[in-house]
C-alpha atoms as a PDB file:
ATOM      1  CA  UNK A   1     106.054 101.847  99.560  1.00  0.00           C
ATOM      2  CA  UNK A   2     105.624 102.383  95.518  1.00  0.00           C
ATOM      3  CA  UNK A   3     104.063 105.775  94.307  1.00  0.00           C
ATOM      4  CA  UNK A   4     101.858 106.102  91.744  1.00  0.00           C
ATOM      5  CA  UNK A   5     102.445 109.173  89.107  1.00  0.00           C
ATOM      6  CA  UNK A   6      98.677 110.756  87.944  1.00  0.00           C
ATOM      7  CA  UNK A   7      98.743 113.840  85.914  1.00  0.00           C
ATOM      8  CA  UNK A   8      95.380 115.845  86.853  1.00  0.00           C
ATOM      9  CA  UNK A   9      94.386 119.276  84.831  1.00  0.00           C
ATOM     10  CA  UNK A  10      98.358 119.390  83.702  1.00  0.00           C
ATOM     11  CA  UNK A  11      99.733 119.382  87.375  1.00  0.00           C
ATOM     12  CA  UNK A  12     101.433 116.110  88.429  1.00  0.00           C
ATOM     13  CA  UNK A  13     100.890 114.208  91.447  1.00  0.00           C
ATOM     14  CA  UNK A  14     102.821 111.284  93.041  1.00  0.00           C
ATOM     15  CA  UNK A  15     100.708 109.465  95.078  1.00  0.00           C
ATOM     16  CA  UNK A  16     101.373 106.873  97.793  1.00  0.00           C
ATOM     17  CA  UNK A  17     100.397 105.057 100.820  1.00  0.00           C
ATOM     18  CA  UNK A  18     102.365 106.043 104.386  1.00  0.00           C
ATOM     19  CA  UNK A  19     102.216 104.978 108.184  1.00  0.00           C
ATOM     20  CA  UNK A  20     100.868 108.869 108.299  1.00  0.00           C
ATOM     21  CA  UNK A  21      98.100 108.658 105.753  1.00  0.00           C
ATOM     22  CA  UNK A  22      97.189 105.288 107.074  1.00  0.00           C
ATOM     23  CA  UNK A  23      96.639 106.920 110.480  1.00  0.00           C
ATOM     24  CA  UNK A  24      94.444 109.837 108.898  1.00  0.00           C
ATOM     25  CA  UNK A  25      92.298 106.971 106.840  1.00  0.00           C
ATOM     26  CA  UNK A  26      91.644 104.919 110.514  1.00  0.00           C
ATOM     27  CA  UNK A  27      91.093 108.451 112.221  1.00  0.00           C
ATOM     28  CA  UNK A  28      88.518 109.148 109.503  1.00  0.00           C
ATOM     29  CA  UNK A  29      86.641 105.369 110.036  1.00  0.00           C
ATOM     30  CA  UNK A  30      88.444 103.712 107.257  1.00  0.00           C
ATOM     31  CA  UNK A  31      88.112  99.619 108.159  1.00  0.00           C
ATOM     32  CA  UNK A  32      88.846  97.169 104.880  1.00  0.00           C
ATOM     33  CA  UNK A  33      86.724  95.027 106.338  1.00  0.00           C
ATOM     34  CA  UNK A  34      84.016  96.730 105.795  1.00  0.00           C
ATOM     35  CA  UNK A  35      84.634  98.159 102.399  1.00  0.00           C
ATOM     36  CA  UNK A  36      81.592  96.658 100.972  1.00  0.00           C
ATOM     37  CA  UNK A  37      79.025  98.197 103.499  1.00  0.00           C
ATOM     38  CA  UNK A  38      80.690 101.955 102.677  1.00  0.00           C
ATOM     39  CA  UNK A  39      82.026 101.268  99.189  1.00  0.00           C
ATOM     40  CA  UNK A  40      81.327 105.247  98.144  1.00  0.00           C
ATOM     41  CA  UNK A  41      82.576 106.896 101.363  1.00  0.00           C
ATOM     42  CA  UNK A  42      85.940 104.595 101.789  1.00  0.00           C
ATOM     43  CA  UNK A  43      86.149 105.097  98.031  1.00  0.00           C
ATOM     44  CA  UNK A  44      86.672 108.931  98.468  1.00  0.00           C
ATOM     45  CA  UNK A  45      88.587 108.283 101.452  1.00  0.00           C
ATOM     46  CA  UNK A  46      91.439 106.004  99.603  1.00  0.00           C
ATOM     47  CA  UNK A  47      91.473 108.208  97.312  1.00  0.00           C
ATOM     48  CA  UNK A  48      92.258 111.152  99.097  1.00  0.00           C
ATOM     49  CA  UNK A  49      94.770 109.604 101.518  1.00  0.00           C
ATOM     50  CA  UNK A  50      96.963 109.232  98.749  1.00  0.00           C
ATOM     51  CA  UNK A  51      97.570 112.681  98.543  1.00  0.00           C
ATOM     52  CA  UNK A  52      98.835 113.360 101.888  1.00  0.00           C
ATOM     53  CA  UNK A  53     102.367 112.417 101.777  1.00  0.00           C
ATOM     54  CA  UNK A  54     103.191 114.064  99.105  1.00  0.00           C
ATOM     55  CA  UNK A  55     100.662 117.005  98.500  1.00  0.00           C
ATOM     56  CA  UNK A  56      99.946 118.921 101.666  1.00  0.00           C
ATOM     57  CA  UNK A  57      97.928 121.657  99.990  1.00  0.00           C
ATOM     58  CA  UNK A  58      95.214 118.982  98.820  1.00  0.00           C
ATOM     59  CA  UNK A  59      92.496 119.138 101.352  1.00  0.00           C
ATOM     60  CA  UNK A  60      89.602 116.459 100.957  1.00  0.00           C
ATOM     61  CA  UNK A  61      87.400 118.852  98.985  1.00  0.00           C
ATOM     62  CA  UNK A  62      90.088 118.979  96.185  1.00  0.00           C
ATOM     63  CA  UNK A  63      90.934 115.547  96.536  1.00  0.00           C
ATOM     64  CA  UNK A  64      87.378 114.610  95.245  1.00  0.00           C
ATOM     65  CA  UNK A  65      87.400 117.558  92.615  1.00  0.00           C
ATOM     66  CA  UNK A  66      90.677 116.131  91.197  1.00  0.00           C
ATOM     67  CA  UNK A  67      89.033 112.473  91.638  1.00  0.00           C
ATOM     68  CA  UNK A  68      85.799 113.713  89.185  1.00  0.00           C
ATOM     69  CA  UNK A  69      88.164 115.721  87.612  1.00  0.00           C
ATOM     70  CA  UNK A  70      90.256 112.611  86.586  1.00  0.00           C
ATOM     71  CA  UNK A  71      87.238 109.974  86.693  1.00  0.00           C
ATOM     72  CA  UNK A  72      85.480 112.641  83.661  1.00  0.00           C
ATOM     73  CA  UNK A  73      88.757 112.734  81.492  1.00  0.00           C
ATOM     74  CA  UNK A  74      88.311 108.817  80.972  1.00  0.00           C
ATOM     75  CA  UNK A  75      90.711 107.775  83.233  1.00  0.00           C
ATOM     76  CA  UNK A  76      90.183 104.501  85.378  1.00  0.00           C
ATOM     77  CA  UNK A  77      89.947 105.531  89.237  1.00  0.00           C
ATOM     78  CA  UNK A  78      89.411 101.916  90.109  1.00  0.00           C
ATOM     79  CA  UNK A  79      92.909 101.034  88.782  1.00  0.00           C
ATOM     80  CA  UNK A  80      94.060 103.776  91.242  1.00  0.00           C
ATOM     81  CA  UNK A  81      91.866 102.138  94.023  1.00  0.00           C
ATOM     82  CA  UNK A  82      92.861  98.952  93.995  1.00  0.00           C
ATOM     83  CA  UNK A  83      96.740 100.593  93.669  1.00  0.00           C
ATOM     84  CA  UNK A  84      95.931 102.023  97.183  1.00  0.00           C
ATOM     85  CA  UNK A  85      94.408  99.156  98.808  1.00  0.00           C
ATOM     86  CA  UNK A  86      97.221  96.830  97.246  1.00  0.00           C
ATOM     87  CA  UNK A  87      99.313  99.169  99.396  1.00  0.00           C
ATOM     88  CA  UNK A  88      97.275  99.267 102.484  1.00  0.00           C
ATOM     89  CA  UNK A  89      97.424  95.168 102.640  1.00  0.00           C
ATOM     90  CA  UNK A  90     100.942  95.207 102.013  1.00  0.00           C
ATOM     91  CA  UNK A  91     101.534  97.905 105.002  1.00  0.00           C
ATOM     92  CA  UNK A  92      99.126  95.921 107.076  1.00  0.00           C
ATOM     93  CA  UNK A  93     100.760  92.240 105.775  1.00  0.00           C
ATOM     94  CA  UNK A  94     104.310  93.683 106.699  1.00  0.00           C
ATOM     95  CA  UNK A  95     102.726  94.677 109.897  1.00  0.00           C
ATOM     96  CA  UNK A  96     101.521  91.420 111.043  1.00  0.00           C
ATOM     97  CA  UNK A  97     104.543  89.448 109.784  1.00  0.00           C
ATOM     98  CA  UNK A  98     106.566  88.874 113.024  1.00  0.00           C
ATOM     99  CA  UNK A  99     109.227  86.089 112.804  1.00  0.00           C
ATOM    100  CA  UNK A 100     109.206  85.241 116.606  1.00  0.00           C
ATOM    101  CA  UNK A 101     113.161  83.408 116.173  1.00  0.00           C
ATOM    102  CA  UNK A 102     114.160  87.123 115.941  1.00  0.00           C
ATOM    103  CA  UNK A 103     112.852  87.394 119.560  1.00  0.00           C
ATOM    104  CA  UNK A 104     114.675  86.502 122.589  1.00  0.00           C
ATOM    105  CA  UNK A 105     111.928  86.155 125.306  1.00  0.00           C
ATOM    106  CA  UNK A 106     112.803  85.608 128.871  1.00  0.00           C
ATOM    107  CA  UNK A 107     110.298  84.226 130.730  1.00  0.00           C
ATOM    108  CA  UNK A 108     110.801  84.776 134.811  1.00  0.00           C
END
């Protein structure tokens, strides 16, 4: 997975996707599909999973303080959305792409 490198109120952050923060976004009722029904609430959630691999002390709360926080300095959060959901169809892509020749099945 690729990691993005933000640098919020002069503390850096490297943020990326993992299997683990991927679990915490479907725990929390993340579904791409339906991105456009919840565009605000999956938003903050994207946003805040990126956090947890590498920054354990950022609880949601901060998460969207360092999100306004970086959102009111100018910066582009939707360039660091679509980073994250880039990385969430890749996972998901990866996932799903099962050569079956690789497989010996025995059939009885």
């Amino acid at each position: 997975m690729r990691k993005l490198e933000l640098n919020i109120n002069n503390k850096d952050y490297s943020l990326m996707l993992t299997r683990e923060s991927i679990k915490w976004l479907e725990a929390n009722g993340f579904n791409a599909a339906d991105f456009e029904k919840k565009p605000i609430t999956f938003y903050d959630l994207i946003w805040t999973s990126l956090f947890i691999a590498n920054h354990k002390d950022v609880n949601p709360s901060l998460a969207i303080k360092l999100l306004e926080t970086y959102q009111n300095s100018g910066k582009n959060v939707s360039s660091v959305i679509k980073f994250a959901i880039e990385e969430y169809q890749a996972f998901m892509s990866a996932l799903a792409n099962t050569d079956m020749d690789e497989l010996t099945i025995i059939e009885n």
